[in-house]
Every structure is written in structure tokens, then in C-alpha cells.
Protein backbone atom coordinates (compact mmCIF):
# COMPACT_ATOMS: atom_id res chain seq x y z
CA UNK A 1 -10.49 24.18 16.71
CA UNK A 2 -10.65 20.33 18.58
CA UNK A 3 -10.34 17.93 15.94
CA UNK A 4 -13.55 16.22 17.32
CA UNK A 5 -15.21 19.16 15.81
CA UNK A 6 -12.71 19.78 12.50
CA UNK A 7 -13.90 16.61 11.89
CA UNK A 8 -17.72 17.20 12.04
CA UNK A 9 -17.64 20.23 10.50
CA UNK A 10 -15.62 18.18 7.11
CA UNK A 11 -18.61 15.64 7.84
CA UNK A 12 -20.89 18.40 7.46
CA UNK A 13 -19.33 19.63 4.26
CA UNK A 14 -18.92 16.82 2.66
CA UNK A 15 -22.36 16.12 3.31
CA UNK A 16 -23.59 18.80 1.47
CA UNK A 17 -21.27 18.89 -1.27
CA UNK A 18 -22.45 15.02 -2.49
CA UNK A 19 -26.74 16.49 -1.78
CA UNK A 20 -25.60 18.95 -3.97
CA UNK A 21 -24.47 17.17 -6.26
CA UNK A 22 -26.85 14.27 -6.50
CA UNK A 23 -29.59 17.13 -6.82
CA UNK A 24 -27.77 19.05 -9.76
CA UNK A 25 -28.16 15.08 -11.28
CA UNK A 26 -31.49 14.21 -11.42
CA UNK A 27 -33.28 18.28 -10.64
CA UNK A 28 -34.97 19.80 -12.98
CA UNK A 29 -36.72 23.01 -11.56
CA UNK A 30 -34.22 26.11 -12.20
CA UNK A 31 -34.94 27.61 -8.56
CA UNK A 32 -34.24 23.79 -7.52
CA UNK A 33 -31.01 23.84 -9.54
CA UNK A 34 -29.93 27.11 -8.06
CA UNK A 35 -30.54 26.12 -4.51
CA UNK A 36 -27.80 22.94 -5.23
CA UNK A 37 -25.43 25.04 -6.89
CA UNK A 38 -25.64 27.31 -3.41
CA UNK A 39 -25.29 24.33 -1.18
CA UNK A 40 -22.25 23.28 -3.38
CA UNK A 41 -20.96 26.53 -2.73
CA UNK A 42 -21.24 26.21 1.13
CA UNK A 43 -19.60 22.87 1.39
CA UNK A 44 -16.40 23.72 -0.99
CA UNK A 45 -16.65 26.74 1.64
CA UNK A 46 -17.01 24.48 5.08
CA UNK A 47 -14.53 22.41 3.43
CA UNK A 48 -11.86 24.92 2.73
CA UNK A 49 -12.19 26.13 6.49
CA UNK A 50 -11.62 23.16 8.14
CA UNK A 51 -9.65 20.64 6.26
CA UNK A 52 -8.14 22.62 3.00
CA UNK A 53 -5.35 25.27 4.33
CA UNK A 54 -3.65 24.52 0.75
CA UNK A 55 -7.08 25.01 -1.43
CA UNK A 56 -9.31 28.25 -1.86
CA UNK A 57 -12.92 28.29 -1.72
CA UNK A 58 -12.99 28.29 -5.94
CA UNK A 59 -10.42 25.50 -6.29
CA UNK A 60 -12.50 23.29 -3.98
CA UNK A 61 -15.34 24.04 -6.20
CA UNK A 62 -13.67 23.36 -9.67
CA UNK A 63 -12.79 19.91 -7.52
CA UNK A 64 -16.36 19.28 -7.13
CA UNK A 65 -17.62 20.29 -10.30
CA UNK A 66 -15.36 17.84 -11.75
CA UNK A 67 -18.10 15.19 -10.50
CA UNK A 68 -21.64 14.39 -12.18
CA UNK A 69 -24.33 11.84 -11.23
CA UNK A 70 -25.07 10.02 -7.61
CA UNK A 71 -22.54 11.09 -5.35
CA UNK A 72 -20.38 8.30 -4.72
CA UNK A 73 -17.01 7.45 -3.09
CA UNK A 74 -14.35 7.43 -5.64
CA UNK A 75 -12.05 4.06 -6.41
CA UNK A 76 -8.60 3.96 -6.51
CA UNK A 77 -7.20 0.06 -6.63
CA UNK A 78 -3.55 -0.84 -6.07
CA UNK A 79 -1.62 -3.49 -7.30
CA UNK A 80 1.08 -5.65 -4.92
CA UNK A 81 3.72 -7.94 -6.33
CA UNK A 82 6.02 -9.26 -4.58
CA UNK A 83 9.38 -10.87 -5.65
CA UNK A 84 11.12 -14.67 -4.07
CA UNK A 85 13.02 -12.72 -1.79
CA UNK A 86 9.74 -10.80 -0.31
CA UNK A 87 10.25 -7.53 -1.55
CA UNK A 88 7.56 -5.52 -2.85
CA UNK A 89 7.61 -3.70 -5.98
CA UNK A 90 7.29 0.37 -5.76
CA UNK A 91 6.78 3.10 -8.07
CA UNK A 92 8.32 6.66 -7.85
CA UNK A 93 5.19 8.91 -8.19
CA UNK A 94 6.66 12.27 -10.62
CA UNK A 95 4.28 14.32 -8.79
CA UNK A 96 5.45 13.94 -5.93
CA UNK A 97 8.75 12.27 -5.22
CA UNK A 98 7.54 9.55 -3.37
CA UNK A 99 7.08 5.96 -3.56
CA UNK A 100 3.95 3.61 -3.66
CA UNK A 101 2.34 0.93 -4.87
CA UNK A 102 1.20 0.71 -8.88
CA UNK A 103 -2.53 1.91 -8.80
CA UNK A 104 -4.79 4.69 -9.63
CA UNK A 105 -7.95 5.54 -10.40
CA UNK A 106 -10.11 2.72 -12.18
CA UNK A 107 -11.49 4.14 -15.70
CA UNK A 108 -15.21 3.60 -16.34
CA UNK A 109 -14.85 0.80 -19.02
CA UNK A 110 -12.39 -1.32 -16.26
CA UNK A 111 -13.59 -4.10 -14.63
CA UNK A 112 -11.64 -4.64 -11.08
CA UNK A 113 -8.65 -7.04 -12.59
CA UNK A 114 -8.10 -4.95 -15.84
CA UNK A 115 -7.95 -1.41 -13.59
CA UNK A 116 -4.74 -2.63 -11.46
CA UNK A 117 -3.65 -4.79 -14.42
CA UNK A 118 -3.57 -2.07 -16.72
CA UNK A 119 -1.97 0.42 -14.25
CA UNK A 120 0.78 -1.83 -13.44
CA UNK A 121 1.86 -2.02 -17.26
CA UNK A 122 1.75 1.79 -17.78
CA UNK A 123 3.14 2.62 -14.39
CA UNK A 124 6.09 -0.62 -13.74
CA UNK A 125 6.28 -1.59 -17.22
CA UNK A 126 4.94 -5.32 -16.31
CA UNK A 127 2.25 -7.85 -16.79
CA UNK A 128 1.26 -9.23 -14.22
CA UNK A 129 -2.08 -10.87 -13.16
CA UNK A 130 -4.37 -9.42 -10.18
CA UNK A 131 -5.15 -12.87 -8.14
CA UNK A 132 -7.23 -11.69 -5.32
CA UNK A 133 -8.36 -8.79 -3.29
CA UNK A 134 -6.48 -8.14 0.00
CA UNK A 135 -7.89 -5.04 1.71
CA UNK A 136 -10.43 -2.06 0.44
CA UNK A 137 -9.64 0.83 2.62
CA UNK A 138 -11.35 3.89 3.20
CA UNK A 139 -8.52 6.71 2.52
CA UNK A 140 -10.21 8.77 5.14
CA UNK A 141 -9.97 6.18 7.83
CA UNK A 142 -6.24 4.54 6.27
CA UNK A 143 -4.22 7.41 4.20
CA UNK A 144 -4.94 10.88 5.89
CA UNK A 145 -7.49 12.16 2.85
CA UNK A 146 -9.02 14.49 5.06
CA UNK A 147 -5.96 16.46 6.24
CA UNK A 148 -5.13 16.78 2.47
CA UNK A 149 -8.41 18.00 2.08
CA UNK A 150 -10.00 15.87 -0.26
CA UNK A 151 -13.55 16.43 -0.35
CA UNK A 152 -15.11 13.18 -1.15
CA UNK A 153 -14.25 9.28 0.19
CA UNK A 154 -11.47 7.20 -1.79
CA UNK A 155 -12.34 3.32 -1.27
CA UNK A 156 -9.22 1.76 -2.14
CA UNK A 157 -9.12 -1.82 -3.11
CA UNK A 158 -5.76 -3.72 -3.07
CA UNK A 159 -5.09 -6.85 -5.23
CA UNK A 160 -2.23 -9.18 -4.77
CA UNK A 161 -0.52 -9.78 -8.25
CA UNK A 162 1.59 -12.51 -9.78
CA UNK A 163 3.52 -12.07 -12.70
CA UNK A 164 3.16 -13.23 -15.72
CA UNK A 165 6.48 -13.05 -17.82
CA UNK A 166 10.39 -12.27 -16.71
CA UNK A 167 10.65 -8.84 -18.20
CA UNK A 168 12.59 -6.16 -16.06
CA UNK A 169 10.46 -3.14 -14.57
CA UNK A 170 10.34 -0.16 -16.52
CA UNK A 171 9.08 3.26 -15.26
CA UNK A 172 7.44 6.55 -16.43
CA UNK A 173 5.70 4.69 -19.54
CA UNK A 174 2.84 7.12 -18.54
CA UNK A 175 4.41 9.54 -17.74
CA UNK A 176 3.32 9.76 -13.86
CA UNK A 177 6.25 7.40 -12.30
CA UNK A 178 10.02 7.95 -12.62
CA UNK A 179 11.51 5.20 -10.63
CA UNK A 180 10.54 1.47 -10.31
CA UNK A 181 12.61 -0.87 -7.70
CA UNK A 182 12.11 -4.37 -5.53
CA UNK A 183 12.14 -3.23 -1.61
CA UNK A 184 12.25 -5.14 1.79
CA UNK A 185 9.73 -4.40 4.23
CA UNK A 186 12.08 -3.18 6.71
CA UNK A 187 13.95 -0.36 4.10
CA UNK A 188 11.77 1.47 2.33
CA UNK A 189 12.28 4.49 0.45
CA UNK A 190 9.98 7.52 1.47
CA UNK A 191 6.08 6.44 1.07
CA UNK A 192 3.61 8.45 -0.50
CA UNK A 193 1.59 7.86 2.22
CA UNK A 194 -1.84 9.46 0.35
CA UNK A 195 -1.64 6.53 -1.79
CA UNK A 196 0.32 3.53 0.24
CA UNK A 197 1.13 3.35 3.63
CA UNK A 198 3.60 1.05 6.03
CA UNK A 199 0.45 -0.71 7.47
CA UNK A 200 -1.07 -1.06 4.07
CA UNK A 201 2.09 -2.87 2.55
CA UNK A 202 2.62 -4.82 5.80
CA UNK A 203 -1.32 -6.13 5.48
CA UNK A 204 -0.52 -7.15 1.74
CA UNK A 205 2.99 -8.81 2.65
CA UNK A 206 0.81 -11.13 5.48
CA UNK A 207 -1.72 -11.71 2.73
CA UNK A 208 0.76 -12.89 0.12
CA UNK A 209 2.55 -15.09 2.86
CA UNK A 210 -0.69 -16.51 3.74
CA UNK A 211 -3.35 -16.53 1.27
CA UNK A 212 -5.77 -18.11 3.38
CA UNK A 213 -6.15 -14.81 5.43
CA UNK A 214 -9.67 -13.10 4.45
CA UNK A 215 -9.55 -9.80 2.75
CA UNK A 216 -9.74 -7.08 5.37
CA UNK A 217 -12.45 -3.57 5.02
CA UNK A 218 -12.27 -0.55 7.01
């Protein structure tokens, strides 16, 4: 299969997995429901053909009835802080060896700051204060979702940080990260590239050299 088309046919899925699931939202009929729960059923199925080797039909499905409401892209923000020497701070990820930038998903009750604020403490062990936005990426266009065969949009909004005390970095206070460490640009460990990529930390190490530059968007 071209990947002109693989990538029509995850379109196409993904497509009908979000009508599906803003009709389960606001439907009320029961044949109406049943129809949506069927076109759920043949996106998590389109899905898994195409862009999920790794994930059954059912798993794709438990992924998507994980999700309730308007079908929206999901947020992920990311936090970069940068020491004198211009090294940015990394995290170990436990799930999956790699390194990356402090983020994750923003709860409900965040507000922008607080999300990457609060993810930083549990995942680096600092405080640190979220200045500005640099980028907000589309993780389908910028981090390879589709070949990991997530079946919905990630938006991911990056925030250059400043610190706000002279404690030392601590890791795996949540229990997700198991390393913490200062890196140059030019000797970094192995990226989880899902989350952070080379041209993602490069953008935020030109943004914190020059704050003047506009926040890019994919």
C-alpha cells in the first residue's frame, strides 16, 4: 500500500471514529446510537489496517471508548528550561527508556501555565514558571502519531520555562520518569521522539535565545 493512500485511508478512519463519537454524545434514538457504535467499529477497524500493526481491532476500540463528548484533538503541553550554559533539561520516560521534555497531558481543571507547571514538579522535581508559548504542533504533522497508530490528533503546545528556586532536579516523583539531566544540543541522549523531537528542541533553544521570535503552529 502507497503511503499517499495509507494515509487517506487513516484520514478516513479517523474520520469516522470522532462522527462516531460526537453522535454517541449528543444521540438519543437507540437505532441512532447503534448505527455510531457500528461506525466506531469500522474506524478502530480502518485504523488497525493501515496505521496500527502493534494494536488489534478491540484494543483500538477500548482506545476510543476511552473518549466522551465533541470529538476533539487531544493536548499534550511541554515544558523547556534551559540552564546558563544552554542546555536543556530532559526527563527519562520509565515507559519507555527514552528521553524528552517534562510534559503530558493537561488535566481538565489546568489552565495552560499550571498543566506544564505542574508536570515539571512531578516529573523533574522543580518549580519553575511557564513564560510563554513557543510552538503548538500537530503530533501527526511533527512526532510520527500516525505510524504509532494513534487514532486521534495530539496538538502539542510548548512553553519556555524559567525557574523559580535553585533546587537540584529530582526524577520519578510520579512515578513515570527515572532519570533527569542538563544536555547540549549537540549530545543528546536517545529522544522519545513521540513526545520531543531534535527539531522541536532546536525551535525552543532559538526561541529562548531570542524571545522576540513569534510562536510557530503547524
Amino acid at each position: 500500500m502507497s503511503d499517499q493512500l495509507s494515509q487517506r485511508l487513516r484520514a478516513i478512519g479517523t474520520e469516522l471514529a470522532a462522527m462516531s463519537q460526537t453522535g454517541l454524545a449528543f444521540a438519543t434514538d437507540r437505532y441512532d446510537l447503534a448505527r455510531y457504535r457500528r461506525l466506531r467499529e469500522i474506524g478502530a477497524s480502518l485504523l488497525a489496517d493501515v496505521a496500527s500493526p502493534d494494536l488489534d481491532v478491540p484494543a483500538l476500540q477500548a482506545i476510543l471508548e476511552c473518549d466522551g463528548g465533541y470529538a476533539t484533538p487531544h493536548l499534550d503541553v511541554r515544558g523547556a528550561l534551559f540552564d546558563d550554559a544552554g542546555r536543556v533539561l530532559l526527563v527519562r520516560e520509565a515507559s519507555d527508556g527514552r528521553w524528552t521534555l517534562p510534559g503530558g497531558w493537561a488535566d481538565a481543571e489546568d489552565q495552560p501555565r499550571d498543566a506544564v507547571e505542574r508536570e515539571f514538579a512531578e516529573e523533574a522535581g522543580l518549580a519553575v514558571r511557564a513564560v510563554r508559548v513557543t510552538a503548538v504542533d500537530d503530533g501527526v504533522v511533527s512526532n510520527g502519531h500516525a505510524k504509532r497508530g494513534a487514532p486521534f490528533h495530539v496538538w502539542k503546545v510548548f512553553f519556555g520555562c524559567e525557574r523559580r528556586d535553585d533546587a537540584q532536579p529530582a526524577a520519578g516523583l510520579d512515578g513515570e520518569t527515572t532519570d533527569v539531566g542538563f544536555f547540549a544540543l549537540g549530545d543528546l541522549p536517545p529522544l522519545s521522539t513521540g513526545r520531543t523531537t531534535v527539531a522541536q528542541l532546536e525551535w525552543c533553544a532559538r526561541s529562548h535565545a531570542d524571545p522576540s521570535l513569534p510562536a510557530r503552529a503547524d
